[in-house]
N, C-alpha and C. Protein backbone atom coordinates (compact mmCIF):
# COMPACT_ATOMS: atom_id res chain seq x y z
N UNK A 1 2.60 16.97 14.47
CA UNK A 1 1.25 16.62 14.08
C UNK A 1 1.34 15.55 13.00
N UNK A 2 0.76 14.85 12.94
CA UNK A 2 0.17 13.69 11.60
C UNK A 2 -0.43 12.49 12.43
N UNK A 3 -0.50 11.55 11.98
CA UNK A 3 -1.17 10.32 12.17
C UNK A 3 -0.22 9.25 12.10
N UNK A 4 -0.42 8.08 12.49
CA UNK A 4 0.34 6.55 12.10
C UNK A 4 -1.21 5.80 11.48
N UNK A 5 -0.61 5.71 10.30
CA UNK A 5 -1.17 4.57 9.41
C UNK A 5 -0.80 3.16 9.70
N UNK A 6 -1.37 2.22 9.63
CA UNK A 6 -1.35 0.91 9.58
C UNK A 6 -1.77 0.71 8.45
N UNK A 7 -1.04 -0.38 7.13
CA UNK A 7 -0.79 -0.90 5.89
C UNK A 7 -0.60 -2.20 6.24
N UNK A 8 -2.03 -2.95 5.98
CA UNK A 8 -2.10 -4.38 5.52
C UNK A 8 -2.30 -4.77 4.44
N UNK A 9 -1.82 -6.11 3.97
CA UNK A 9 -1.78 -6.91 2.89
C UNK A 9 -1.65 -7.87 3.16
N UNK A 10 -2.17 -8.77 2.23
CA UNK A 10 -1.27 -10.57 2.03
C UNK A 10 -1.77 -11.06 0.70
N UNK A 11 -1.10 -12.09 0.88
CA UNK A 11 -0.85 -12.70 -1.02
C UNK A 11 -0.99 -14.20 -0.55
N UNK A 12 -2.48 -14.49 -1.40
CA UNK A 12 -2.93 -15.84 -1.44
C UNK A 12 -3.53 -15.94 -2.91
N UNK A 13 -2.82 -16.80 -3.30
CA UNK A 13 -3.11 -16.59 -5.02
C UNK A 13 -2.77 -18.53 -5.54
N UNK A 14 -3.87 -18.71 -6.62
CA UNK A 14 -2.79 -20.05 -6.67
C UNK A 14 -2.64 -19.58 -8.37
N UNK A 15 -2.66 -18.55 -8.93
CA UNK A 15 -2.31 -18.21 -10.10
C UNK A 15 -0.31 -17.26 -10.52
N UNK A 16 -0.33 -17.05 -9.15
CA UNK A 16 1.20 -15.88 -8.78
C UNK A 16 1.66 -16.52 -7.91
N UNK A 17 3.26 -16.53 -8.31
CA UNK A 17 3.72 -17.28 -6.98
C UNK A 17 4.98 -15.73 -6.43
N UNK A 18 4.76 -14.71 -7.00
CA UNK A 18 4.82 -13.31 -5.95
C UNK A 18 3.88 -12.34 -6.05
N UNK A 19 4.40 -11.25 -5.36
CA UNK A 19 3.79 -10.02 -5.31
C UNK A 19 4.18 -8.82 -5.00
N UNK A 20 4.71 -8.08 -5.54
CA UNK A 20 4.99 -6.49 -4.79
C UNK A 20 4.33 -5.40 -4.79
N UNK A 21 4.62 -5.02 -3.27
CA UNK A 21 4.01 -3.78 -3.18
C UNK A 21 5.12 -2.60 -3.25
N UNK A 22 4.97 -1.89 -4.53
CA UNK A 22 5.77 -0.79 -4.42
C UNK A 22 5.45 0.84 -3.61
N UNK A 23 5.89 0.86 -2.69
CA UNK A 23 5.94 2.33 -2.10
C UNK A 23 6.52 3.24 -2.38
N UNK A 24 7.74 2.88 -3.23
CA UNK A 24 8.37 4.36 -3.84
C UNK A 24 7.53 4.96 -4.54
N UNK A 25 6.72 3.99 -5.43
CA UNK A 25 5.81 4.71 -6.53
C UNK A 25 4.38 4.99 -5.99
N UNK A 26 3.93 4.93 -4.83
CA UNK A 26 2.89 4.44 -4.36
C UNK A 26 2.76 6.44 -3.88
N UNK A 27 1.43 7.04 -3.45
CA UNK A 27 1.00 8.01 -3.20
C UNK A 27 -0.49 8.19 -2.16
N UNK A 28 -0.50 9.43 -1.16
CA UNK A 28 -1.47 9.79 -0.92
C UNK A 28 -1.87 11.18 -0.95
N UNK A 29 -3.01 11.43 -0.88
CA UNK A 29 -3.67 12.90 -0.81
C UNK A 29 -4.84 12.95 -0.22
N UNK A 30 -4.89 14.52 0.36
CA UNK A 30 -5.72 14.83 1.48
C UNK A 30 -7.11 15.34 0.69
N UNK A 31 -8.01 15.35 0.98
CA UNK A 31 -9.26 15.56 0.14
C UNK A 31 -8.60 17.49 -0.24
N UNK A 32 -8.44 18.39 0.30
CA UNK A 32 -8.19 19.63 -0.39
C UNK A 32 -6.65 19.73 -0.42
N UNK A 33 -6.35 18.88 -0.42
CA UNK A 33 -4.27 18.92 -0.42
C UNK A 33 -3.79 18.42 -2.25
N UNK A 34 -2.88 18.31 -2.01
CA UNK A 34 -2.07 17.52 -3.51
C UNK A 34 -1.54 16.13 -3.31
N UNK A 35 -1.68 15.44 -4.34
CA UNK A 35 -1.00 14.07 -4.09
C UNK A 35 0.84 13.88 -3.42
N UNK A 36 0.84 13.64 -3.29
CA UNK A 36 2.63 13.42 -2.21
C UNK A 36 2.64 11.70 -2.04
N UNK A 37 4.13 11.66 -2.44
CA UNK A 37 4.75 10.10 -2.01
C UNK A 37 4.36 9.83 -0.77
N UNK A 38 3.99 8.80 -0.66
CA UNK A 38 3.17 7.98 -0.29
C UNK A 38 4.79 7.50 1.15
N UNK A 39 4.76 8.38 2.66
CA UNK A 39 5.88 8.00 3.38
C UNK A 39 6.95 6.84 3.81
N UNK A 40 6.99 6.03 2.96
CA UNK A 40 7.56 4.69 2.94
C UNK A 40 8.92 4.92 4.41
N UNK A 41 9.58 6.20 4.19
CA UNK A 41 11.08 6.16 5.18
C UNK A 41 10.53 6.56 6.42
N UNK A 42 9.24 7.12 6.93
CA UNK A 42 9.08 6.62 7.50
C UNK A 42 8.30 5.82 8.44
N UNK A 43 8.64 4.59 8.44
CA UNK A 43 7.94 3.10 8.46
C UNK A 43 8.40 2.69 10.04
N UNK A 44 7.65 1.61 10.45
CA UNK A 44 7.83 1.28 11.92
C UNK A 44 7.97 -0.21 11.29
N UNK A 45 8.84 -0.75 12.32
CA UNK A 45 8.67 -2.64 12.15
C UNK A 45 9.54 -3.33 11.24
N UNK A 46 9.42 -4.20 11.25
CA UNK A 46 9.93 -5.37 10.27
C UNK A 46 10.30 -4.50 8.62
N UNK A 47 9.55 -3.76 8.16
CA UNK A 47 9.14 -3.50 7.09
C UNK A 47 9.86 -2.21 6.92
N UNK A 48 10.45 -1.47 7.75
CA UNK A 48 10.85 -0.09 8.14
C UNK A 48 11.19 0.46 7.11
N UNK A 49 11.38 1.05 6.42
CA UNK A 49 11.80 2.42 5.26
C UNK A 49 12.46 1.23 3.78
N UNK A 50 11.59 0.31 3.53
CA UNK A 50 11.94 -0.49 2.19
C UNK A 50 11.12 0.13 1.48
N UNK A 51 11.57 0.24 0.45
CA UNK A 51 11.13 0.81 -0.84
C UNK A 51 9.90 -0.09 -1.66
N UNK A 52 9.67 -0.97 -1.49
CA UNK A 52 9.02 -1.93 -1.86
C UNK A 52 9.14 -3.41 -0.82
N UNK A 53 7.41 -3.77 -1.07
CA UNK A 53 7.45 -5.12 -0.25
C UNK A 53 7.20 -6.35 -1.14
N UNK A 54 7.71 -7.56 -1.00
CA UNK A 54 7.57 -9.00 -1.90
C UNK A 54 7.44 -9.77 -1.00
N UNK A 55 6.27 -10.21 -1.39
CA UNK A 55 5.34 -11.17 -0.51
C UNK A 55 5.49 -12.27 -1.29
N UNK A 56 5.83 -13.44 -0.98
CA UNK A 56 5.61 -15.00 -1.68
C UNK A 56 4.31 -15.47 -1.62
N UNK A 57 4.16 -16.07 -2.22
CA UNK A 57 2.52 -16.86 -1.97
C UNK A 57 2.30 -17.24 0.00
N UNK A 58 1.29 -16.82 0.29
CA UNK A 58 1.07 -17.36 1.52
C UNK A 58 1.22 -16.30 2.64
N UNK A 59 2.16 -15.51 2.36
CA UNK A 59 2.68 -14.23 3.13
C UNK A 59 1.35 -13.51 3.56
N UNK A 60 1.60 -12.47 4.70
CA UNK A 60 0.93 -11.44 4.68
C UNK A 60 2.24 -10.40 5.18
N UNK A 61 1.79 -9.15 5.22
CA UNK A 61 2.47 -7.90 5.42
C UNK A 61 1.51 -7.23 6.70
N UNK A 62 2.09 -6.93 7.41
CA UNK A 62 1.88 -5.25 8.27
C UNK A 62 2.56 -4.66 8.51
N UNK A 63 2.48 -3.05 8.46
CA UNK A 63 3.42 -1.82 8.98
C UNK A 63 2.80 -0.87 9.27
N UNK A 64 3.18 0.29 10.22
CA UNK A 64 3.01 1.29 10.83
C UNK A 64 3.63 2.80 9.56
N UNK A 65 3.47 3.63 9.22
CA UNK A 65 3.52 4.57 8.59
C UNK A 65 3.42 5.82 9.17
N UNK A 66 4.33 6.59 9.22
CA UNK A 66 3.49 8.46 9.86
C UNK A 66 3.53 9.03 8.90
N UNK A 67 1.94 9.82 8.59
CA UNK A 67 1.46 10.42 7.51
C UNK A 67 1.86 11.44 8.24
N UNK A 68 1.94 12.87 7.50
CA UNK A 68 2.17 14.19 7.44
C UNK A 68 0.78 14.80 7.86
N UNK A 69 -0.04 14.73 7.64
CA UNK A 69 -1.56 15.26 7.67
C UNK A 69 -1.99 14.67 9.35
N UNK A 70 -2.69 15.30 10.03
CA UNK A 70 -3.13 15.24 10.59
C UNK A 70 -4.07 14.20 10.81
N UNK A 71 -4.97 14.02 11.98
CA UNK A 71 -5.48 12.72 12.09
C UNK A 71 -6.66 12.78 11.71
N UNK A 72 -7.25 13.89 11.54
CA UNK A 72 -8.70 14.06 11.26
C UNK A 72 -8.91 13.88 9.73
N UNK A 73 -7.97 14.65 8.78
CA UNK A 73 -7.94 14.41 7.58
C UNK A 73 -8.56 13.31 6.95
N UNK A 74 -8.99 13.50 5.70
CA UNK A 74 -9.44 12.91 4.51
C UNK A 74 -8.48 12.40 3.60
N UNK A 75 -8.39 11.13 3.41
CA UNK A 75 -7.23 10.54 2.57
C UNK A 75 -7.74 9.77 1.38
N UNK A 76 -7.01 10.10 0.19
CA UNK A 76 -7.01 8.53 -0.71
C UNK A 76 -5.86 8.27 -1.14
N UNK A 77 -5.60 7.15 -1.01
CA UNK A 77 -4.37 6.16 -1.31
C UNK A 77 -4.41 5.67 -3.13
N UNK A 78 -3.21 5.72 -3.34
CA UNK A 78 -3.09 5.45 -4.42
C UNK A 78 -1.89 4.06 -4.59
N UNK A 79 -1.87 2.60 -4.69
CA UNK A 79 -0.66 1.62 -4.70
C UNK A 79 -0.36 1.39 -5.68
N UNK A 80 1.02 1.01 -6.10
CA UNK A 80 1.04 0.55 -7.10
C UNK A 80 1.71 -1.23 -6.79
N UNK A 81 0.83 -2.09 -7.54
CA UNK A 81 1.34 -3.00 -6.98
C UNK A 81 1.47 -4.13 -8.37
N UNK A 82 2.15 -5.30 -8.23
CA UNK A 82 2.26 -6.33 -8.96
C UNK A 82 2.39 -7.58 -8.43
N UNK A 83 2.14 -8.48 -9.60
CA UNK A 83 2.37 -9.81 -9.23
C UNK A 83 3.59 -10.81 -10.51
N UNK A 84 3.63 -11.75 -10.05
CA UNK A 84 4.55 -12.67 -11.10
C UNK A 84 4.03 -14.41 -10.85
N UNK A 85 4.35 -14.41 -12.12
CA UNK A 85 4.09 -15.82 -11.77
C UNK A 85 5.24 -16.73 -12.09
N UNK A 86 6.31 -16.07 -12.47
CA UNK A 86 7.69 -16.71 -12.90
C UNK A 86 9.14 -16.33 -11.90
N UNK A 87 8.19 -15.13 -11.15
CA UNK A 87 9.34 -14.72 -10.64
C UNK A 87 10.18 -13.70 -11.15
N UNK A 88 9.82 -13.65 -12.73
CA UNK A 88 10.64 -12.62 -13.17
C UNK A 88 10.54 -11.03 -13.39
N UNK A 89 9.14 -11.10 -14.46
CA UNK A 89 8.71 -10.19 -15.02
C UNK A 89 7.34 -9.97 -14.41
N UNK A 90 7.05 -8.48 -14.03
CA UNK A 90 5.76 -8.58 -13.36
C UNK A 90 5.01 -7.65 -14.04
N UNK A 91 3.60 -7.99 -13.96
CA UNK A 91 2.49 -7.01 -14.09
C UNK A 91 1.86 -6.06 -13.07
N UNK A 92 2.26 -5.04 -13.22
CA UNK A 92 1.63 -3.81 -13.03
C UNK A 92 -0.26 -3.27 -12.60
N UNK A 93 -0.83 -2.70 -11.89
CA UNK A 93 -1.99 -2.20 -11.24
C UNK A 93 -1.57 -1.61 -10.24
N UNK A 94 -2.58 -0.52 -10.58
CA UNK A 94 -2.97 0.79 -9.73
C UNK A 94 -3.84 0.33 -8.64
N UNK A 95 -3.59 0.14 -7.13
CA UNK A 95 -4.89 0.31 -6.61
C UNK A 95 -5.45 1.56 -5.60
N UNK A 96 -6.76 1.92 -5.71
CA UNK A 96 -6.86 3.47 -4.64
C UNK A 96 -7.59 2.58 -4.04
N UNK A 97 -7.53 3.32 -2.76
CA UNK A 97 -8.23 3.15 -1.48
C UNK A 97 -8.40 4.38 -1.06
N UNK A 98 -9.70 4.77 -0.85
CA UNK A 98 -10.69 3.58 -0.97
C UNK A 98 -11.37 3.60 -2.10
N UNK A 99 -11.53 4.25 -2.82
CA UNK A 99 -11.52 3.87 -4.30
C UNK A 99 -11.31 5.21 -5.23
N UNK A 100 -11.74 5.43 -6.57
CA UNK A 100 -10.99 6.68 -7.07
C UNK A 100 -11.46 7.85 -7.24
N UNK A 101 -12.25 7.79 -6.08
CA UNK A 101 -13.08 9.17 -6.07
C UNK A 101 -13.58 9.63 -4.48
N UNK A 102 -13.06 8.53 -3.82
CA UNK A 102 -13.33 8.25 -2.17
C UNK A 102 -12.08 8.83 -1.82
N UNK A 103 -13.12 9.22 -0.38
CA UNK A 103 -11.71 9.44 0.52
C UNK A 103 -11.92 8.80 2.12
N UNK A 104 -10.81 8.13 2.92
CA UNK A 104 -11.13 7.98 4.22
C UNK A 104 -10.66 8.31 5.09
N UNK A 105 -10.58 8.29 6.44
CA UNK A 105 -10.42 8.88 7.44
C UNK A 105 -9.92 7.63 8.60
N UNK A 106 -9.77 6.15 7.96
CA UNK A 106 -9.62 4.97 8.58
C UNK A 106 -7.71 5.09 9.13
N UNK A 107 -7.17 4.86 10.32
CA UNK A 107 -6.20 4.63 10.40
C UNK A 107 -5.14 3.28 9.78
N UNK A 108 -6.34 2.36 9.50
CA UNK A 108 -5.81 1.29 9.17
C UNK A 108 -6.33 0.82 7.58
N UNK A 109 -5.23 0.57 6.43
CA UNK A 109 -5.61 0.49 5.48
C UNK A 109 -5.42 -0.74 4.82
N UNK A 110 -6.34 -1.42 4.47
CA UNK A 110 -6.09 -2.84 3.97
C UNK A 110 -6.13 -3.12 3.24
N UNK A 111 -5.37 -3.81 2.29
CA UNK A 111 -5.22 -3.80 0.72
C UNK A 111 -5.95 -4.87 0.30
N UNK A 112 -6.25 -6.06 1.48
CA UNK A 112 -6.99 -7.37 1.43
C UNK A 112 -5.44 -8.41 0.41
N UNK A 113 -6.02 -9.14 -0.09
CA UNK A 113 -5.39 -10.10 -0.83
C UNK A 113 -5.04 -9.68 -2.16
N UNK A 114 -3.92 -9.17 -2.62
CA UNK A 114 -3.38 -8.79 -3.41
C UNK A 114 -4.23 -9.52 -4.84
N UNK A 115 -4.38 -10.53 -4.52
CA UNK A 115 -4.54 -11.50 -6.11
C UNK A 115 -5.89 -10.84 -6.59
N UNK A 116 -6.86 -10.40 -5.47
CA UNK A 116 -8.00 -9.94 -5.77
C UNK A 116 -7.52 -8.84 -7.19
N UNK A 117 -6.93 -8.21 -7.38
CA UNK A 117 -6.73 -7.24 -8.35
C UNK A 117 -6.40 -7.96 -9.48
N UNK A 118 -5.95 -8.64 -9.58
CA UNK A 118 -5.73 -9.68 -11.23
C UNK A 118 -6.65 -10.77 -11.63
């Protein structure tokens, strides 16, 4: 039993010239469940069981995910993501989806354009 998630992103920014999406640190939870790591290992595609994704300016991301929960379930996502503009040192944000008090039921989750958060 669970579901396959679909996890989109992309990074169009002319302020960052990266972006990561971290999934180790990243989490979901079921509207009456507990928060749990967020299944990064296991991943379908290009993207398959990395611990984190780095998008360059211009990039986008998609991947496939199997959640534990069932398909009917109530979800909110929790990312943790960053950007750089040197390449080196990055800044840090939380983002939920669908936001921090929502929950959805969408198979496909879109983070939209990373830069939107900075």
């Amino acid at each position: 039993m669970g579901q396959n998630i679909n996890l989109k992103a992309e990074f169009d920014s002319t302020r960052f010239d990266q972006c990561q999406i971290v999934l180790w640190r990243s989490k979901v939870r079921t509207k009456f469940g507990w928060w749990t790591n967020f299944p990064y290992k296991k991943g379908y595609g290009e993207y398959a069981e990395q611990s984190s994704i780095f998008l360059d300016r211009g990039q986008d991301f998609t991947a496939m995910y199997k959640m534990r929960a069932r398909g009917s379930a109530k979800r909110r996502y929790q990312f943790q993501v960053g950007v750089s503009a040197d390449g080196g040192s990055y800044t840090f944000f939380t983002v939920w989806i669908p936001s921090t008090t929502g929950y959805t039921q969408d198979s496909t989750i879109d983070l939209g354009n990373i830069d939107q958060y900075f």
